[in-house]
N, C-alpha and C. Protein backbone atom coordinates (compact mmCIF):
# COMPACT_ATOMS: atom_id res chain seq x y z
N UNK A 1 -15.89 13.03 -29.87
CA UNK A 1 -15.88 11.78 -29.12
C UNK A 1 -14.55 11.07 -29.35
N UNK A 2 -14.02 10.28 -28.27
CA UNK A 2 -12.72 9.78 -28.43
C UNK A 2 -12.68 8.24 -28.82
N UNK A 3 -11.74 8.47 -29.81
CA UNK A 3 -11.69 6.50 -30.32
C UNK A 3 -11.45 5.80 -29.22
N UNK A 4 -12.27 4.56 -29.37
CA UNK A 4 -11.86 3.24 -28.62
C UNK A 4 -10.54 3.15 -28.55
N UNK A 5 -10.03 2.65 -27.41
CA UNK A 5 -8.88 2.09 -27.57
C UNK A 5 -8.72 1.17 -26.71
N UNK A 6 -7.66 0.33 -26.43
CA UNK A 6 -8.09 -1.02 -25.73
C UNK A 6 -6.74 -1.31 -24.52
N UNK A 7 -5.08 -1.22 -25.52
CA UNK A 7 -4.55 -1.37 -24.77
C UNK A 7 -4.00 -0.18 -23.62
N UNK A 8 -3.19 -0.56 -22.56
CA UNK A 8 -3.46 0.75 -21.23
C UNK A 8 -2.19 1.40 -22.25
N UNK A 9 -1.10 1.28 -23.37
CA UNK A 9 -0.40 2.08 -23.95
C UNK A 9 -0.92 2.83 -25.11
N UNK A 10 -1.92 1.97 -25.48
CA UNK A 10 -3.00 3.37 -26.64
C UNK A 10 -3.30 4.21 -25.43
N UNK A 11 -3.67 4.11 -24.48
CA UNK A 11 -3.95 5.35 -23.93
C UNK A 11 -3.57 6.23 -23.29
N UNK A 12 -2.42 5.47 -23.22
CA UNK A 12 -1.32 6.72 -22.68
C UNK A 12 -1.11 7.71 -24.17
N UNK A 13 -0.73 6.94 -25.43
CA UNK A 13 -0.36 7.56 -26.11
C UNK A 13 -1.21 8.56 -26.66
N UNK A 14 -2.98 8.10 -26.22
CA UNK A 14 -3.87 8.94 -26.56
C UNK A 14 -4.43 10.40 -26.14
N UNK A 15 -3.72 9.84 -24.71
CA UNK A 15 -3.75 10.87 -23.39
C UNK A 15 -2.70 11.96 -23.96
N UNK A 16 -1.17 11.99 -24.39
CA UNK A 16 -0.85 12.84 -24.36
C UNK A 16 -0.46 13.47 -26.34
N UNK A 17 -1.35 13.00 -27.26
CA UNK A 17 -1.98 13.36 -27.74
C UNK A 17 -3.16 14.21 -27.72
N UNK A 18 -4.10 14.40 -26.35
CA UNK A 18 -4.52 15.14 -26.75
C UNK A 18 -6.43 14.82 -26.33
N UNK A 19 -6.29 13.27 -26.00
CA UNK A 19 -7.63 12.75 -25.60
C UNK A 19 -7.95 13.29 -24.46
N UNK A 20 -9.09 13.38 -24.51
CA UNK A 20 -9.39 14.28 -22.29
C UNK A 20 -10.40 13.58 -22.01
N UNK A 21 -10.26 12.18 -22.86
CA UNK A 21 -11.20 10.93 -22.00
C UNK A 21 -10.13 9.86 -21.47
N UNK A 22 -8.90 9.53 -21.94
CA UNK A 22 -7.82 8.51 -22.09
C UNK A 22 -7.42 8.42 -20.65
N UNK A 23 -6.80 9.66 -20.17
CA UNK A 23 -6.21 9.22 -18.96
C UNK A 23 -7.66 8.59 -17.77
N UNK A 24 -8.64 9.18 -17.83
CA UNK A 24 -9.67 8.69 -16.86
C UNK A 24 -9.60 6.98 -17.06
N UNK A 25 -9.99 6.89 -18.25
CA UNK A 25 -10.22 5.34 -18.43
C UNK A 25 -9.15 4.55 -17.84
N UNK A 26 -7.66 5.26 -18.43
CA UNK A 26 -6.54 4.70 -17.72
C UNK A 26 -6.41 4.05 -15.72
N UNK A 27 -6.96 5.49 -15.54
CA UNK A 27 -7.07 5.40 -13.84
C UNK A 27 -8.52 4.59 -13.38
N UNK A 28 -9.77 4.47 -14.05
CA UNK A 28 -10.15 3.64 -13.87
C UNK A 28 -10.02 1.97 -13.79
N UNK A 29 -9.06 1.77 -14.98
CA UNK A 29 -8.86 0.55 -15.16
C UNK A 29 -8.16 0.12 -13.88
N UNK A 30 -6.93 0.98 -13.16
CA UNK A 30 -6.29 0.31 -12.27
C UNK A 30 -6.43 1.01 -11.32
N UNK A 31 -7.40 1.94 -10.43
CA UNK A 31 -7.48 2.31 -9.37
C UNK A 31 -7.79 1.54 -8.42
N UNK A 32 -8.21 0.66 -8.07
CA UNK A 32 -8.45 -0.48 -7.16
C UNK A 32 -7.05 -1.00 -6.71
N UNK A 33 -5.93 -1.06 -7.42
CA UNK A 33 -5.08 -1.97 -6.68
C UNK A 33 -4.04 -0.92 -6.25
N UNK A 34 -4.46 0.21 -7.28
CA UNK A 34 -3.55 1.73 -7.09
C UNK A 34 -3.86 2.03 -5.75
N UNK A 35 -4.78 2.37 -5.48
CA UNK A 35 -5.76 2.75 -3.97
C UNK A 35 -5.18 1.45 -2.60
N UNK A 36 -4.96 0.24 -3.17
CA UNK A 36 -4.93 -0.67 -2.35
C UNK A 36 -3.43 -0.74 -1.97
N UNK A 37 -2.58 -0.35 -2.82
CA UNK A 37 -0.84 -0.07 -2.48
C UNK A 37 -0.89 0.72 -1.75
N UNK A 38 -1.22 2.18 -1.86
CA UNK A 38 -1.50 3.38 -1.22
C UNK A 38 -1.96 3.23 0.32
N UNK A 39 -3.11 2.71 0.17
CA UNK A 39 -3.73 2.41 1.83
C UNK A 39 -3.14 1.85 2.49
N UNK A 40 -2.11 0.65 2.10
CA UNK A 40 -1.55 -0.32 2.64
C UNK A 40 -0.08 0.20 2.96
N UNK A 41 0.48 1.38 2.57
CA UNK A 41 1.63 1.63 2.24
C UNK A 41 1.67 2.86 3.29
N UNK A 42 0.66 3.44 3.92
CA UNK A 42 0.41 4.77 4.17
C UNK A 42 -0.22 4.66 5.60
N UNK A 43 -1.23 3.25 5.43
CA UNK A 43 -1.91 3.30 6.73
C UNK A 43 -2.73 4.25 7.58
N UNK A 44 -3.62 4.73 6.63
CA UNK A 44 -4.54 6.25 6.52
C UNK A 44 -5.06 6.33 5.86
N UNK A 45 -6.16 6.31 5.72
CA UNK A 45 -7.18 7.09 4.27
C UNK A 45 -6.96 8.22 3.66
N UNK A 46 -7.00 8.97 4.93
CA UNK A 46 -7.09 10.52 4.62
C UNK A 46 -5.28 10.53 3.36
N UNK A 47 -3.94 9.97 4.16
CA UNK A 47 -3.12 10.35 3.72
C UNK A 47 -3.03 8.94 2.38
N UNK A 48 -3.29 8.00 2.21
CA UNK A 48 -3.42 7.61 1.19
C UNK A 48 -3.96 8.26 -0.24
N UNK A 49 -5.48 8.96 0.37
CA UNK A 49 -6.12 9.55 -0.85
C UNK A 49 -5.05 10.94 -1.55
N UNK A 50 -4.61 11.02 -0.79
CA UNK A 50 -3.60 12.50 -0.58
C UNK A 50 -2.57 11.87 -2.07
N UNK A 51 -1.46 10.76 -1.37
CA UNK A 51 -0.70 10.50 -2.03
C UNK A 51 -1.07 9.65 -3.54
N UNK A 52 -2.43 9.15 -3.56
CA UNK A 52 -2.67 8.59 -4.64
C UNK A 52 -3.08 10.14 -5.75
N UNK A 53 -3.29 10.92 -4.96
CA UNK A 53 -3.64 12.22 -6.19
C UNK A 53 -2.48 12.78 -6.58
N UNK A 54 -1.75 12.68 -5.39
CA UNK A 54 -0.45 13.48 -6.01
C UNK A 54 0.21 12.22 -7.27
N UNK A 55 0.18 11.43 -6.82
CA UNK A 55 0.63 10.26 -8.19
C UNK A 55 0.02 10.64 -9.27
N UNK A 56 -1.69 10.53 -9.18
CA UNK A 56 -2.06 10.70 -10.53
C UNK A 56 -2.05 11.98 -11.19
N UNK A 57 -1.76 13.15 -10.47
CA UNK A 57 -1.53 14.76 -11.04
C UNK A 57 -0.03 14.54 -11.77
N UNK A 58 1.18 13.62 -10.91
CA UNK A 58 2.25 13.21 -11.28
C UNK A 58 1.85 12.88 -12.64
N UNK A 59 1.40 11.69 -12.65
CA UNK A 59 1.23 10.58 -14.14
C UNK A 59 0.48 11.50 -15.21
N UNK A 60 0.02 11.95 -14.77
CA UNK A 60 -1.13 12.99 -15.62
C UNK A 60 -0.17 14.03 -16.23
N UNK A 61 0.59 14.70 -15.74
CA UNK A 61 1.44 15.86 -16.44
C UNK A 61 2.62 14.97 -16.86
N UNK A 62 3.02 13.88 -16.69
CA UNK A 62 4.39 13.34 -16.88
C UNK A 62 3.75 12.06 -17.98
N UNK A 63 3.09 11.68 -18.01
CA UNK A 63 2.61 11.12 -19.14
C UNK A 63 3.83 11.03 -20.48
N UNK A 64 4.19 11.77 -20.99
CA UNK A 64 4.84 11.67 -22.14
C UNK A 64 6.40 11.25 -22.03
N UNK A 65 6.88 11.56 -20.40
CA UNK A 65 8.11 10.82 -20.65
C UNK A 65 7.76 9.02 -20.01
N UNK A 66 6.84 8.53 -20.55
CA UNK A 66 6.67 7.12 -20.57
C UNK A 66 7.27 6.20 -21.68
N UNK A 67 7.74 5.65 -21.47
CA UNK A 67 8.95 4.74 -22.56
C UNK A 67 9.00 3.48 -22.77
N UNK A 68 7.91 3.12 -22.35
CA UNK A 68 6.97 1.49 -22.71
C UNK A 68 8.63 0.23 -22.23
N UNK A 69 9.40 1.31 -21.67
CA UNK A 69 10.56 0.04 -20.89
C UNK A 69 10.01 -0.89 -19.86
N UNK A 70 9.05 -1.01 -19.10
CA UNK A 70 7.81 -1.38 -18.14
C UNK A 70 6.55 -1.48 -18.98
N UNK A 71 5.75 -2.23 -17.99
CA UNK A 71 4.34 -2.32 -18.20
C UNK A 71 3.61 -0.71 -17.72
N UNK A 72 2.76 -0.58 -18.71
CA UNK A 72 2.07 1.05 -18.09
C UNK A 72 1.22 0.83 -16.64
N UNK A 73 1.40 -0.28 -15.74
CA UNK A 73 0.58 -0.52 -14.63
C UNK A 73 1.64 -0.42 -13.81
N UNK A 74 2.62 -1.11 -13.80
CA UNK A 74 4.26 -1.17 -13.70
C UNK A 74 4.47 0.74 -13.62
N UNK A 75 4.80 1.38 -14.08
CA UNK A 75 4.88 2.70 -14.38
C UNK A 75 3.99 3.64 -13.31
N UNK A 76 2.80 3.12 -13.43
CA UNK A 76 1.84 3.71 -12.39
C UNK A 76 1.92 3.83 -11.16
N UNK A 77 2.24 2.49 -10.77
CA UNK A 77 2.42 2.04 -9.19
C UNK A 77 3.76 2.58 -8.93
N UNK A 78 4.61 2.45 -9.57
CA UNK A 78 6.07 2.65 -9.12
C UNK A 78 5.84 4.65 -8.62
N UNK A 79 5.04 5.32 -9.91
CA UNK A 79 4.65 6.64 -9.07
C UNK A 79 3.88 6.49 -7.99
N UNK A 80 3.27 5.66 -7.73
CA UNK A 80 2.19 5.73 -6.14
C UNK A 80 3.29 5.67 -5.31
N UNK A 81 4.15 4.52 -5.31
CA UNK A 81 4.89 4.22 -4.16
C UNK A 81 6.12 5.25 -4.00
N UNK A 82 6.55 5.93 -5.43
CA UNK A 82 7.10 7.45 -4.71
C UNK A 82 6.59 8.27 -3.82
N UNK A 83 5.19 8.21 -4.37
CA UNK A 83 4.21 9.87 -3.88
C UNK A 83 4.06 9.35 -2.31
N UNK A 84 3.80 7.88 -1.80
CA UNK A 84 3.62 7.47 -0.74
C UNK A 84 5.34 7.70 0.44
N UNK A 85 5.81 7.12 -0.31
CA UNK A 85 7.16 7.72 0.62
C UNK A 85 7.65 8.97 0.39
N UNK A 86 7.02 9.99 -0.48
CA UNK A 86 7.48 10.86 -0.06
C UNK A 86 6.93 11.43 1.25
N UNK A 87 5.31 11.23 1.13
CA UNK A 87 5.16 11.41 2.52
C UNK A 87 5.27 11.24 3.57
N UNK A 88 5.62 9.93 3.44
CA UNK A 88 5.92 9.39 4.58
C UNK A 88 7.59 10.06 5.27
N UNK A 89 7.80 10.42 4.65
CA UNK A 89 9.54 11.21 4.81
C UNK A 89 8.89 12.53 5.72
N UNK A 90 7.69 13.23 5.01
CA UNK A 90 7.18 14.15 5.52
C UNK A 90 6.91 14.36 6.76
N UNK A 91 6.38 12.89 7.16
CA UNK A 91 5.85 12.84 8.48
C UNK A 91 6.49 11.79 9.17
N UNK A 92 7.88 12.35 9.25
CA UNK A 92 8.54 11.53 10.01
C UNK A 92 8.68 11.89 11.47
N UNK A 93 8.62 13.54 11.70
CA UNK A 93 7.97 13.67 13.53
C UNK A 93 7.00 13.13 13.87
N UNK A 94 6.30 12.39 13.15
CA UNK A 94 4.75 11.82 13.95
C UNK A 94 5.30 10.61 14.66
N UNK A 95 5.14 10.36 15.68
CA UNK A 95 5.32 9.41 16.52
C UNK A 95 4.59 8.37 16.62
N UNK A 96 3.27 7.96 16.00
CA UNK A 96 2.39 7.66 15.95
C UNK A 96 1.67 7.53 14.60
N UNK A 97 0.81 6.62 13.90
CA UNK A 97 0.43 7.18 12.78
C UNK A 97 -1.54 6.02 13.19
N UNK A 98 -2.42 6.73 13.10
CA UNK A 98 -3.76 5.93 13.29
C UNK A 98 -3.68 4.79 12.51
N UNK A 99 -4.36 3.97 13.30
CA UNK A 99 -4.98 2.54 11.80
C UNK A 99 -6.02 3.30 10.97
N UNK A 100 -6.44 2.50 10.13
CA UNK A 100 -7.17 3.04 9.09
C UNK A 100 -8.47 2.39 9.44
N UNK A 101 -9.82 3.09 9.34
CA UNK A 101 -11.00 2.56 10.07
C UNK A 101 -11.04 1.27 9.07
N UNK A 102 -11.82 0.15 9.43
CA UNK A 102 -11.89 -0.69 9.12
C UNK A 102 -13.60 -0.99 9.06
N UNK A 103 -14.85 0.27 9.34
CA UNK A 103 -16.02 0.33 9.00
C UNK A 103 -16.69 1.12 9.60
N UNK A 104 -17.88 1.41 9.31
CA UNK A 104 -18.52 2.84 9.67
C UNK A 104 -19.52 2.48 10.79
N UNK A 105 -20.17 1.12 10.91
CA UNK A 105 -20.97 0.55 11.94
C UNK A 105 -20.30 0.11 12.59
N UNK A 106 -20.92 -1.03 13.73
CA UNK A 106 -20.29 -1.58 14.79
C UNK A 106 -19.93 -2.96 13.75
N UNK A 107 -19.07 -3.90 15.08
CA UNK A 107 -18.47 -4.89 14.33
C UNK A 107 -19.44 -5.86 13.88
N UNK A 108 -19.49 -6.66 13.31
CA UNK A 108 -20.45 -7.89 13.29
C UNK A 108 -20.31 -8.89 14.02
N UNK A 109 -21.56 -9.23 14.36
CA UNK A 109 -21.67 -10.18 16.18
C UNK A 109 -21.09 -11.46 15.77
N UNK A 110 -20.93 -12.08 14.59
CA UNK A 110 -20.21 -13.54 14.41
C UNK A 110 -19.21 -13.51 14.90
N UNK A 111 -18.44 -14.58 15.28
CA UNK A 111 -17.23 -15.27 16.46
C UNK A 111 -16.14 -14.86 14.88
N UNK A 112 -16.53 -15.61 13.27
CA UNK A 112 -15.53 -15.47 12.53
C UNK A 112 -15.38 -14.07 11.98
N UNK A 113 -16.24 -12.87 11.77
CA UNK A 113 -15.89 -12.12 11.65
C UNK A 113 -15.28 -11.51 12.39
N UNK A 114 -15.74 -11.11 13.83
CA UNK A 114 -14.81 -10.87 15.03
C UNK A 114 -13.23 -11.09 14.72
N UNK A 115 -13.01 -12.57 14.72
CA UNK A 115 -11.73 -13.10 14.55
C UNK A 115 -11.03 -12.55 12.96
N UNK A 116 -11.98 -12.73 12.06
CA UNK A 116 -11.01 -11.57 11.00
C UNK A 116 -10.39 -10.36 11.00
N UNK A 117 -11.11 -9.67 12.00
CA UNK A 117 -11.20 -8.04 11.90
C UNK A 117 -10.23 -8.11 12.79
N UNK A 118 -10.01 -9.06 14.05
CA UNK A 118 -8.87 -8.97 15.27
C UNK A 118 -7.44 -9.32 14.24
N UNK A 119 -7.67 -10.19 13.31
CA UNK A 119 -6.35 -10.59 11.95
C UNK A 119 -6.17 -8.98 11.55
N UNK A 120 -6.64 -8.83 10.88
CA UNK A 120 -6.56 -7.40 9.82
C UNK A 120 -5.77 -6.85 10.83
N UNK A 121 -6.74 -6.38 11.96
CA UNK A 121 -5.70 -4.86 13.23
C UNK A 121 -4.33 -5.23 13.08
N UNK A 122 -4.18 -7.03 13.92
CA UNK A 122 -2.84 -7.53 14.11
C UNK A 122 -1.92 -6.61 12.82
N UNK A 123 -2.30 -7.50 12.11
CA UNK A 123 -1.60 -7.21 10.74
C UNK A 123 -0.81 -5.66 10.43
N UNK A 124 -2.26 -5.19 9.93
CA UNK A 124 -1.85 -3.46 10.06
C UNK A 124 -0.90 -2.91 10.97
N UNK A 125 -1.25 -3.50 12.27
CA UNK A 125 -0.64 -2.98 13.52
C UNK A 125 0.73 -3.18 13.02
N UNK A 126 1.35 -4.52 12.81
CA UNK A 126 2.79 -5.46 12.73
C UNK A 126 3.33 -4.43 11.59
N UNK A 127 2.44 -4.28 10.33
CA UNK A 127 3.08 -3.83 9.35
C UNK A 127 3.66 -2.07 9.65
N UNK A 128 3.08 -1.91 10.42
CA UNK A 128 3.42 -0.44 10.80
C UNK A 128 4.45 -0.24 11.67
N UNK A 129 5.47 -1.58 11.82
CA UNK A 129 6.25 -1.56 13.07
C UNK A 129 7.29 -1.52 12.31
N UNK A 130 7.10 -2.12 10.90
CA UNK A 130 8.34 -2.33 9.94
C UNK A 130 9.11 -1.54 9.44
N UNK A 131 10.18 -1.03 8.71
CA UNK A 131 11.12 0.02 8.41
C UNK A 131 9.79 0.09 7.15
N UNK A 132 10.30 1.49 6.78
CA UNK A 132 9.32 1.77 5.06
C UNK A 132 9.75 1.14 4.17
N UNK A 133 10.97 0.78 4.19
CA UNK A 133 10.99 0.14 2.64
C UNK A 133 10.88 -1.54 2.98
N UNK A 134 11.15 -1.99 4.13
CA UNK A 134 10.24 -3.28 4.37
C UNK A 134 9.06 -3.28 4.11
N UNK A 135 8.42 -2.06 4.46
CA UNK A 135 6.45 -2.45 4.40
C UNK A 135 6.17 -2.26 3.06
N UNK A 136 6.90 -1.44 2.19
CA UNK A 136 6.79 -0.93 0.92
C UNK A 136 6.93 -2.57 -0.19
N UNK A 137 7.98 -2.71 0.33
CA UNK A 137 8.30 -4.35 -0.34
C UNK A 137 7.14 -5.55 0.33
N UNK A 138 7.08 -5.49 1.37
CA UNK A 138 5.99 -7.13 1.46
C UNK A 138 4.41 -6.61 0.93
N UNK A 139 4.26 -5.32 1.16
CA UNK A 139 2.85 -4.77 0.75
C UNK A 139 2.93 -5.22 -0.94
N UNK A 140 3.79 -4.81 -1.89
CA UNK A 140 3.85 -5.32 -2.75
C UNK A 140 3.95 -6.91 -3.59
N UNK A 141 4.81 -7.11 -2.78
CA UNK A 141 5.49 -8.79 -3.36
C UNK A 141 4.19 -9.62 -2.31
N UNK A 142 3.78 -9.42 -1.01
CA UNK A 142 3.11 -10.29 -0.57
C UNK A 142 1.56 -10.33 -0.03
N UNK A 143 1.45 -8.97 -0.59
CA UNK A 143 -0.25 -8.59 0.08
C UNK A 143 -0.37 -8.63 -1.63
N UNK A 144 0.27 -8.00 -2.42
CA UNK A 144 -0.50 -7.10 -3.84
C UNK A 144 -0.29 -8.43 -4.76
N UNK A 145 1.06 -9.36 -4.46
CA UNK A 145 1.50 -10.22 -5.43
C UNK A 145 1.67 -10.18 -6.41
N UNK A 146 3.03 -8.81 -6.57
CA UNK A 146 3.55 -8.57 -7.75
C UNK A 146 4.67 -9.85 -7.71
N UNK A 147 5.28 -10.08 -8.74
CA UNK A 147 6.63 -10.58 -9.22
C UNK A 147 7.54 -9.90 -8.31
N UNK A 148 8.73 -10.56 -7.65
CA UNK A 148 9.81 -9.47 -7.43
C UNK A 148 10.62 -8.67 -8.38
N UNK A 149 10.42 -9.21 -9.21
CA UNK A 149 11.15 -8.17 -10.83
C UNK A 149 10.26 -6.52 -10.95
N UNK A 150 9.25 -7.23 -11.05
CA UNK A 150 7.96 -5.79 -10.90
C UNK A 150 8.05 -5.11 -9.89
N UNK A 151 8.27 -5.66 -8.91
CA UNK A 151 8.07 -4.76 -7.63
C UNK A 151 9.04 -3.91 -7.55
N UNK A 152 10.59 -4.46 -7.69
CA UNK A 152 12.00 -3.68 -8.09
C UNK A 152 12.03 -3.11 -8.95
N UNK A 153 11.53 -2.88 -10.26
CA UNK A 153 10.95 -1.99 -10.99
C UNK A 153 10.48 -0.83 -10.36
N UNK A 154 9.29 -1.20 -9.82
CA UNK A 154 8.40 0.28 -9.36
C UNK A 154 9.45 0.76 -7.92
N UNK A 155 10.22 0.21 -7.08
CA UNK A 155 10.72 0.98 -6.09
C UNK A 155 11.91 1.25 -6.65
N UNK A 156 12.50 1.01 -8.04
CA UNK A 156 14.03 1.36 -8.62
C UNK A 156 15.20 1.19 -8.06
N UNK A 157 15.09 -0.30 -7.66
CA UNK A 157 16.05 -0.78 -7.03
C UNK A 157 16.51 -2.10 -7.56
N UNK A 158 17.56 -3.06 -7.01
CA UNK A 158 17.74 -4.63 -7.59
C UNK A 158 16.73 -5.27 -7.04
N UNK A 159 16.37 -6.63 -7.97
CA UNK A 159 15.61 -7.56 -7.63
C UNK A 159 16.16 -8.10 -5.87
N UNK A 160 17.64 -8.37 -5.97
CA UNK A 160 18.17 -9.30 -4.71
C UNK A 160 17.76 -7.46 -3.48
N UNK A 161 17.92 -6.56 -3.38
CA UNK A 161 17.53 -5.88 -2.71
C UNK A 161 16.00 -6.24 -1.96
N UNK A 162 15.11 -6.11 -3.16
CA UNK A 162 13.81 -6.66 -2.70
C UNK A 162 13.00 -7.58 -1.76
N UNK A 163 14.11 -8.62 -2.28
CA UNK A 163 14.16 -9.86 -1.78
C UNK A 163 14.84 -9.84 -0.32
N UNK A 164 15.67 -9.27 -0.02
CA UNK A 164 16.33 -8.85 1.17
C UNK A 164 15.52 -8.61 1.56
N UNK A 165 14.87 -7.54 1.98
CA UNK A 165 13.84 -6.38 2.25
C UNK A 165 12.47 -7.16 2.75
N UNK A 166 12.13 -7.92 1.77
CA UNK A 166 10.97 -9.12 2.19
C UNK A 166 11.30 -10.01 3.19
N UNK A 167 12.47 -11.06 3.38
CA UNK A 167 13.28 -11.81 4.13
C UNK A 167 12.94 -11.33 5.11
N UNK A 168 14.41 -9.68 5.34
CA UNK A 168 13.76 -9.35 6.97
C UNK A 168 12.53 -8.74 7.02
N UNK A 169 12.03 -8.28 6.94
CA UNK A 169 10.07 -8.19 7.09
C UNK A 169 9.64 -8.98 7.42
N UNK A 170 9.53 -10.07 6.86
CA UNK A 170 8.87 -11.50 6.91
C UNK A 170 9.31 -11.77 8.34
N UNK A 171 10.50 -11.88 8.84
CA UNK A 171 11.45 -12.51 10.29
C UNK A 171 10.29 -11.62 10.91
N UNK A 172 10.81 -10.42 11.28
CA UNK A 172 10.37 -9.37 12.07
C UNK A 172 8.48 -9.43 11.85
N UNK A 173 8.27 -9.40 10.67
CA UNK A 173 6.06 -9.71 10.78
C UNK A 173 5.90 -11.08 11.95
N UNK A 174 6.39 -12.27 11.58
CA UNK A 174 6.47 -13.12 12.04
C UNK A 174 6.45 -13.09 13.29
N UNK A 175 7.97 -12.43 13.97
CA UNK A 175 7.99 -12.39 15.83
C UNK A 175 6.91 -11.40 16.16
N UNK A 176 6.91 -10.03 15.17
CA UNK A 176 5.59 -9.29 16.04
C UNK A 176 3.93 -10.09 16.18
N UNK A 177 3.78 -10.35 15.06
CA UNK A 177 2.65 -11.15 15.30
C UNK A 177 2.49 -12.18 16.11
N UNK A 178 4.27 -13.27 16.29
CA UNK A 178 3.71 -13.31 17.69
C UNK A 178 3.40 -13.39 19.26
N UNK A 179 4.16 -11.98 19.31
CA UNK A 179 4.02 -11.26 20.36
C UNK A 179 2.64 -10.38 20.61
N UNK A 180 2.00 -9.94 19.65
CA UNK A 180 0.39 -9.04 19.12
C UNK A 180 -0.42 -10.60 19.56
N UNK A 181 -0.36 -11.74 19.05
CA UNK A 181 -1.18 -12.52 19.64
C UNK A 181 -1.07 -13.25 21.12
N UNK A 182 -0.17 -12.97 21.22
CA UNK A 182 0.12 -14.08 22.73
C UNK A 182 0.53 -12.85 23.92
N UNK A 183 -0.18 -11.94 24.09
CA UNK A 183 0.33 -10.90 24.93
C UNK A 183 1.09 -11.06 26.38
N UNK A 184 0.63 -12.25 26.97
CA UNK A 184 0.88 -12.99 28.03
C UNK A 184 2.63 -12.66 28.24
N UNK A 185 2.72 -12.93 26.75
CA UNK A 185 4.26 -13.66 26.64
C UNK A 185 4.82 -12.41 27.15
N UNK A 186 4.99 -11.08 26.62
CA UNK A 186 5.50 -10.51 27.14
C UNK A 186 4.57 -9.04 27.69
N UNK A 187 4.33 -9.34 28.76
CA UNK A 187 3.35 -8.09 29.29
C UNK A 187 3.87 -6.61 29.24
N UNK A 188 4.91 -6.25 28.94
CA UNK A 188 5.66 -5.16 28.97
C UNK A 188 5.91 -4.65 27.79
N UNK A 189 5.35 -4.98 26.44
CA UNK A 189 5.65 -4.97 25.43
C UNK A 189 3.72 -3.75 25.26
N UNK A 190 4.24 -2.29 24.70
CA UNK A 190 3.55 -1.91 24.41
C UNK A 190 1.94 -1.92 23.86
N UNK A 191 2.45 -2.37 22.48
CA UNK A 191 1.89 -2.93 21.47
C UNK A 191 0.55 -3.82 22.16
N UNK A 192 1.54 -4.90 22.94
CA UNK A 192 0.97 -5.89 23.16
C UNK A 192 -0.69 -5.27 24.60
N UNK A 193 0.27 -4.34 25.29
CA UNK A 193 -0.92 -4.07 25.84
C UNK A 193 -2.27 -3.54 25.40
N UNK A 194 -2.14 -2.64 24.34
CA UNK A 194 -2.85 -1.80 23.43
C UNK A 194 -4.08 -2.98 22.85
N UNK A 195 -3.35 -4.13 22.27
CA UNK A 195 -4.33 -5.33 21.55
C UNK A 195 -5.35 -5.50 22.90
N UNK A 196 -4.47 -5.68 23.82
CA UNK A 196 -5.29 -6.63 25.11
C UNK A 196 -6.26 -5.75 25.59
N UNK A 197 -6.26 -4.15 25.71
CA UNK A 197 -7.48 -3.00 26.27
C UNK A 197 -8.32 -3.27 24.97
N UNK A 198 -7.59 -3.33 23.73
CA UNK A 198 -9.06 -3.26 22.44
C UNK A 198 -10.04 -4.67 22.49
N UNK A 199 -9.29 -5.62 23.02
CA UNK A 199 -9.82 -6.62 22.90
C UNK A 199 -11.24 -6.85 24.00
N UNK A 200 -10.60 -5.95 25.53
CA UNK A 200 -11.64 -6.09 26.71
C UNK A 200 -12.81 -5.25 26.45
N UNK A 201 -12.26 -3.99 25.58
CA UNK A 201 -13.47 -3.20 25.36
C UNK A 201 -14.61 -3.59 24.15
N UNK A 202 -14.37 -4.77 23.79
CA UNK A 202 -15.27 -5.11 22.62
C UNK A 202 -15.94 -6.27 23.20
């Protein structure tokens, strides 16, 4: 049986010592927000779950060159958001990439849920219009609400980079969203037609 241990660096250190309970606990502790970079970063289930395994097979064999220069959560994510752009490099002929379902039943008949779920698409939709390392940066600094120090950490870049990166994102989220809400405005605008057929068919 494996000793308690408490902090996420006992268990790294326990993990590659030799524990074959340590790393689980590890990925338990932070799979929720691990999973939530990933989905958000990837815009796919299918290819999220993909890139969050390849991270943790990453973290899992690479474990020992960890150097407590970062937080071990810090460390983690910064491998998700590799494993995620690498794919995304992968699938750079796709012309297209699906939204990610948003539930397995029909919608719920309330006016405010309706109106949430029409937020979320927008959103997703806008964020998918953005360069990758824009979506990579606001998914972090403004959906996940890391620090910008942390976030430049995990993508291995400068803080003022980051911050750039968010800036224009932010401009560009801003005009798409709203152009995605006001379709009127410009009828010729793809995107915009796409919202307006999802909207008649519901």
């Amino acid at each position: 049986m494996s000793v308690p241990v408490s902090s996420d660096s006992d268990l790294i250190a326990a993990h590659t010592n030799g524990d074959p309970h340590a790393f689980s606990e590890l990925f338990r502790r932070h799979r929720d927000r691990l999973w939530a970079v990933a989905l958000r970063t990837m815009r796919d289930h299918e290819e999220a779950a993909d890139a969050l395994q390849d991270a943790m097979l990453s973290a899992f064999r690479n474990a020992a060159s960890f150097r407590a220069e970062s937080q071990v959560t810090t460390w983690l994510h910064r491998i998700v958001v590799n494993a995620c752009l690498d794919r995304i490099r992968r699938r750079q002929a796709r012309a297209t990439v699906p939204l990610p379902e948003t539930g397995s039943g029909e919608p719920a008949s309330t006016h405010d849920a309706i109106a949430d779920q029409d937020t979320r698409m927008l959103v997703q939709e806008a964020l998918g219009q953005l360069s990758d390392d824009q979506r990579v940066a606001i998914v972090l600094v403004d959906v996940e609400g890391y620090p910008v120090s942390e976030a430049a950490v995990m993508l291995n870049t400068a803080e003022g980079t980051v911050k750039s990166r968010c800036a224009r994102g932010r401009i560009k989220l801003a005009q798409l969203l709203g152009q995605l809400r006001n379709p009127s405005a410009d009828a010729n605008v793809p995107g915009n037609a796409m919202v307006a057929r999802r909207r008649e068919g519901r």
